[in-house]
C-alpha atoms as a PDB file:
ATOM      1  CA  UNK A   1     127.613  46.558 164.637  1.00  0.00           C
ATOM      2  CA  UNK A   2     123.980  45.422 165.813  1.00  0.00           C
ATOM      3  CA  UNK A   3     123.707  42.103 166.298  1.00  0.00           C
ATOM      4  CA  UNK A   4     119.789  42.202 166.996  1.00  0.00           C
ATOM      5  CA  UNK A   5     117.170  41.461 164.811  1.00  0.00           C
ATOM      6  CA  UNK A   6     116.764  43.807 161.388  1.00  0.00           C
ATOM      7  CA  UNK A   7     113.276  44.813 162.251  1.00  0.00           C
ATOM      8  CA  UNK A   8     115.023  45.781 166.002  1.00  0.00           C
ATOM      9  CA  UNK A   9     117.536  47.654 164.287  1.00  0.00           C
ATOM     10  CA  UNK A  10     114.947  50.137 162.422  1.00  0.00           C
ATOM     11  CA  UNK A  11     114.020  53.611 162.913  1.00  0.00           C
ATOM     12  CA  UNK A  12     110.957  54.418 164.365  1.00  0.00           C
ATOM     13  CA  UNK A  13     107.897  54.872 161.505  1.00  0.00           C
ATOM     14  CA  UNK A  14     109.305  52.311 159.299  1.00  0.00           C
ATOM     15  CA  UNK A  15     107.275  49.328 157.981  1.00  0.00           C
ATOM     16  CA  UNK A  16     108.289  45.918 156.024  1.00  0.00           C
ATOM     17  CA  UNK A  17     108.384  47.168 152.407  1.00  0.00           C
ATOM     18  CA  UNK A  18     104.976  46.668 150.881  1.00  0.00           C
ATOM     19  CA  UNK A  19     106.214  44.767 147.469  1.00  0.00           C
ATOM     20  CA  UNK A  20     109.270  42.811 147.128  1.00  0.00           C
ATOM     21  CA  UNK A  21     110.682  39.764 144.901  1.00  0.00           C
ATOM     22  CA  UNK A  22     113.083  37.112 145.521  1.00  0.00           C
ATOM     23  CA  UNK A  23     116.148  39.277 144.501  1.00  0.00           C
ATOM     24  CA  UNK A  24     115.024  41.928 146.832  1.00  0.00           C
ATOM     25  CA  UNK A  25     114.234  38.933 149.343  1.00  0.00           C
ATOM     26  CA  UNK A  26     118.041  38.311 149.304  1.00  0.00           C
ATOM     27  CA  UNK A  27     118.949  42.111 149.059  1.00  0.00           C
ATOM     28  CA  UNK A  28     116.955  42.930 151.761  1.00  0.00           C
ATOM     29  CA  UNK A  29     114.930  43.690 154.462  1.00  0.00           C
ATOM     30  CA  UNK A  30     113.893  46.702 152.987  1.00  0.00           C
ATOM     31  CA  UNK A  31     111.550  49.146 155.154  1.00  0.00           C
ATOM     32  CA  UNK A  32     109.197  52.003 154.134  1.00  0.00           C
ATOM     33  CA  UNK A  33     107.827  55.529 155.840  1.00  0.00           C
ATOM     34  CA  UNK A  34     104.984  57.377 154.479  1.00  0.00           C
ATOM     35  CA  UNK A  35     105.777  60.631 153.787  1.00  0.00           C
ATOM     36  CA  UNK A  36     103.687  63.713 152.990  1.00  0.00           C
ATOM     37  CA  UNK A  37     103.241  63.175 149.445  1.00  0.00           C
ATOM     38  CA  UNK A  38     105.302  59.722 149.056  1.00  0.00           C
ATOM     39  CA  UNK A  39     107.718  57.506 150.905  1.00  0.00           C
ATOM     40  CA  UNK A  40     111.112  56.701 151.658  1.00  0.00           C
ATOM     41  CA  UNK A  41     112.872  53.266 151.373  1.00  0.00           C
ATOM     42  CA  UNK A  42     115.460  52.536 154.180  1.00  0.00           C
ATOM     43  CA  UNK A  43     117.816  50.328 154.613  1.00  0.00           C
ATOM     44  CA  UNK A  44     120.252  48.927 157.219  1.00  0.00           C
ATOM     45  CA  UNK A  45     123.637  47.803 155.683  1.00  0.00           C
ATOM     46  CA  UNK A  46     124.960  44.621 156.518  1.00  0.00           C
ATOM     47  CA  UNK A  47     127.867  42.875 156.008  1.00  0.00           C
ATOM     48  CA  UNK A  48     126.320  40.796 152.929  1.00  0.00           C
ATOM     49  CA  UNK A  49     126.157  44.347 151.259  1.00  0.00           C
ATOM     50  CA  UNK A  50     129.687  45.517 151.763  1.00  0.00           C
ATOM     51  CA  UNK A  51     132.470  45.452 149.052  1.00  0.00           C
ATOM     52  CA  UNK A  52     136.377  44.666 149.829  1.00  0.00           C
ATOM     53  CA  UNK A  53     136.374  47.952 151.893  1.00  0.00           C
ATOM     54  CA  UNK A  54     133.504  47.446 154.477  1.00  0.00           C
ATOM     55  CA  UNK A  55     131.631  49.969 152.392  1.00  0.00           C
ATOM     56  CA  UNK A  56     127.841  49.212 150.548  1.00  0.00           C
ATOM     57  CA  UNK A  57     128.874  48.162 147.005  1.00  0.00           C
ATOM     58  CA  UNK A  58     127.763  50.407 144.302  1.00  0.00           C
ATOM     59  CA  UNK A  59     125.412  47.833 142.813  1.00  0.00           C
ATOM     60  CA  UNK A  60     123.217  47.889 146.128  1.00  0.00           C
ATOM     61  CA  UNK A  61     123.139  51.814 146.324  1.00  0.00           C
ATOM     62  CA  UNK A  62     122.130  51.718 142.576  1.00  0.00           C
ATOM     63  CA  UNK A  63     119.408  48.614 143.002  1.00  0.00           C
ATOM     64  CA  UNK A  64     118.151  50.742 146.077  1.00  0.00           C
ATOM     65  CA  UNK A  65     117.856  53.737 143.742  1.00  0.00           C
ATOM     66  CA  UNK A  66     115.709  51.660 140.937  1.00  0.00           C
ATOM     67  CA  UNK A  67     113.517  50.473 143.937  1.00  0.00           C
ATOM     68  CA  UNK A  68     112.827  53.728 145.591  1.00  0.00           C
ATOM     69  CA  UNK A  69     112.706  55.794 141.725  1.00  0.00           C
ATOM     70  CA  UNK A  70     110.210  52.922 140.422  1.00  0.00           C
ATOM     71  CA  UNK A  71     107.831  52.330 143.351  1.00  0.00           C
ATOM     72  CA  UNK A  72     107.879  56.204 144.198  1.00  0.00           C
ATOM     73  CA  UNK A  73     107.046  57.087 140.229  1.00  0.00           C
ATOM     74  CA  UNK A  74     104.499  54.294 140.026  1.00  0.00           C
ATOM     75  CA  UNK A  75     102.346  55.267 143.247  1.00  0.00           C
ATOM     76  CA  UNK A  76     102.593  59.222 141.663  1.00  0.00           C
ATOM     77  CA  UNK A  77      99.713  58.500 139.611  1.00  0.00           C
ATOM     78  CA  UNK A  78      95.811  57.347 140.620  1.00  0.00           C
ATOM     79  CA  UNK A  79      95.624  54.304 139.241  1.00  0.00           C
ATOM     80  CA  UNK A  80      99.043  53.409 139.668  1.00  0.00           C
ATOM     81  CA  UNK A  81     101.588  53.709 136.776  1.00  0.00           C
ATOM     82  CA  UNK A  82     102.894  50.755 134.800  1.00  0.00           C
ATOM     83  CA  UNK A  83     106.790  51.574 134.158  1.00  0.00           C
ATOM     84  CA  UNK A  84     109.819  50.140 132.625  1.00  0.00           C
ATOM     85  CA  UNK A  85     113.377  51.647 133.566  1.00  0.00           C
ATOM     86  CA  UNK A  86     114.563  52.369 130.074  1.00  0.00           C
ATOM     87  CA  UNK A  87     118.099  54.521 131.821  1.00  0.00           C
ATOM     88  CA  UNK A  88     119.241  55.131 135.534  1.00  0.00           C
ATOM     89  CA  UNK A  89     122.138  57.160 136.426  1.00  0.00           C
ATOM     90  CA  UNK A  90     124.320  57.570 139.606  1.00  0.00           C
ATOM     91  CA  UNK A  91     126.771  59.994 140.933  1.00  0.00           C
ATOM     92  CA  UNK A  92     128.510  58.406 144.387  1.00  0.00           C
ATOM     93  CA  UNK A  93     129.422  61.279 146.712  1.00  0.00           C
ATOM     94  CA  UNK A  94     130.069  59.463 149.674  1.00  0.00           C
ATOM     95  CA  UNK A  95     129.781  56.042 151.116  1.00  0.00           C
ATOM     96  CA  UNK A  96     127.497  54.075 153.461  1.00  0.00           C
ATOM     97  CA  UNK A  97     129.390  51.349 156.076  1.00  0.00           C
ATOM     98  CA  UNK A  98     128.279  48.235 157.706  1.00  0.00           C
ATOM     99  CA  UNK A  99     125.772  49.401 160.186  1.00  0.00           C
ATOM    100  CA  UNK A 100     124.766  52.426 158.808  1.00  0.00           C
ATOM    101  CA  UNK A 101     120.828  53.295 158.211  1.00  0.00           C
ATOM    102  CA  UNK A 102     120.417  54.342 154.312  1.00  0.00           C
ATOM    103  CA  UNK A 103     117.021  56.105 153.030  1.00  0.00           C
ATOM    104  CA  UNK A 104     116.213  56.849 149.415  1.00  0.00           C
ATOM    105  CA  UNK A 105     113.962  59.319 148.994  1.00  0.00           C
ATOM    106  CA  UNK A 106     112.662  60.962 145.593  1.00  0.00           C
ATOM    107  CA  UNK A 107     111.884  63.943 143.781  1.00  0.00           C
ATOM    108  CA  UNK A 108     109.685  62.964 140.508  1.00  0.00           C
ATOM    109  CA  UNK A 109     110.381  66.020 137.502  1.00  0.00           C
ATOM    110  CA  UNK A 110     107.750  64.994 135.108  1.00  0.00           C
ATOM    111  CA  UNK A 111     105.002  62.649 134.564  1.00  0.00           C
ATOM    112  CA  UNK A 112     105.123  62.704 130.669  1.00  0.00           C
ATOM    113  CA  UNK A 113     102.277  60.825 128.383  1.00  0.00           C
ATOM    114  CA  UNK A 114     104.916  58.488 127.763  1.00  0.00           C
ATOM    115  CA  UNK A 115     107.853  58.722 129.763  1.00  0.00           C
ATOM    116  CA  UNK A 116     108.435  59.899 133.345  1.00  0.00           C
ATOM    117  CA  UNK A 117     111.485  61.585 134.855  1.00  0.00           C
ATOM    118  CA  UNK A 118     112.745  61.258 138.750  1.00  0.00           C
ATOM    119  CA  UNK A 119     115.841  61.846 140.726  1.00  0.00           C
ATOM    120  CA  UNK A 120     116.164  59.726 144.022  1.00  0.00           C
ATOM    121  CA  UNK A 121     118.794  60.758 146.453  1.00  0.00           C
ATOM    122  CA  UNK A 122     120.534  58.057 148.883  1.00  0.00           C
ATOM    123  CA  UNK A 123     121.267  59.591 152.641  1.00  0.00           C
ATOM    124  CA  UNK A 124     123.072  58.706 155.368  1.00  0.00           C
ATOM    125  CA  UNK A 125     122.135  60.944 158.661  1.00  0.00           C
ATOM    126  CA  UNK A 126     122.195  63.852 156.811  1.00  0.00           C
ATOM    127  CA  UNK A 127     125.020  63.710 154.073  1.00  0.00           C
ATOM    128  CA  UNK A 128     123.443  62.223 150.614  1.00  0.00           C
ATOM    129  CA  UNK A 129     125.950  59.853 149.131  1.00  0.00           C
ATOM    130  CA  UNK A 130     124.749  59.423 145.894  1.00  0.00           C
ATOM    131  CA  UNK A 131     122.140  60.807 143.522  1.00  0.00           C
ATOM    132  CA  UNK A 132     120.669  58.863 140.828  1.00  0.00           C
ATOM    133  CA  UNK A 133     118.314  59.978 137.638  1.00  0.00           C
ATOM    134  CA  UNK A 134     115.835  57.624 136.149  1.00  0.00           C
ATOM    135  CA  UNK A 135     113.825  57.459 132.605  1.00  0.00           C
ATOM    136  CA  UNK A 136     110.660  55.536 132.610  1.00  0.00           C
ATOM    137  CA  UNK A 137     108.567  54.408 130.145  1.00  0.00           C
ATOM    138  CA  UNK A 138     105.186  54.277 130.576  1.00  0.00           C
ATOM    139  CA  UNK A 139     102.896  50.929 129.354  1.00  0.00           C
ATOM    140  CA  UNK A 140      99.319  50.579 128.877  1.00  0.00           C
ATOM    141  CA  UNK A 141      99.506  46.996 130.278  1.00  0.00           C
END
């Protein structure tokens, strides 16, 4: 495992995450990479995120999936969508370890009048190891 710094320990063409809270202050660091039409959120997992097995727990691959499904469906829109998460689903198909680099990236289905639908799928080198569906709802505030 890296013992450096987590910015050292980052691919190349990935920034400080642009938005964050205090939970995600104590998740994180999270990082971000522009991409063609979006972004993608990585992550490098540390020990903090690890369950009894030395694997990320579920609840961080699923908190990573809100992130990346929220921010990504927000920025979709010029201005910027206001959402609530009103249902997320996962399916794990693999596992990320201690020291592994995890990316969330997202495919939005449909930007509704008042509800938008998105898939984000979690990847580590190439295998994804979990897919997760989100409902938003959409607020005028």
């Amino acid at each position: 495992m890296n013992t450096t710094s987590p910015a050292a320990d980052v691919p190349e063409g990935f920034v400080p995450l642009f938005r964050t809270s205090p939970f995600l202050d104590t998740l994180g660091p999270f990082f971000y990479r522009r991409t063609e039409s979006s972004f993608v959120i990585g992550l490098r997992i540390a020990s903090k995120h690890a369950n009894g097995r030395g694997n990320a727990h579920g609840g961080l691959l699923l908190t990573l999936a809100d992130i990346v499904l929220g921010y990504t469906a927000e920025a979709a829109s010029d201005p910027p969508l206001t959402l609530t998460t009103i249902n997320i689903t996962a399916d794990f198909a693999g596992r990320a370890q201690v020291g592994d680099w995890l990316e969330a990236q997202v495919d939005i289905q449909k930007i509704g009048r008042r509800l938008v639908f998105a898939n984000a799928y979690l990847v580590v080198g190439t295998e994804r190891i979990a897919r997760a569906s989100a409902i938003f709802a959409r607020s005028s505030a």
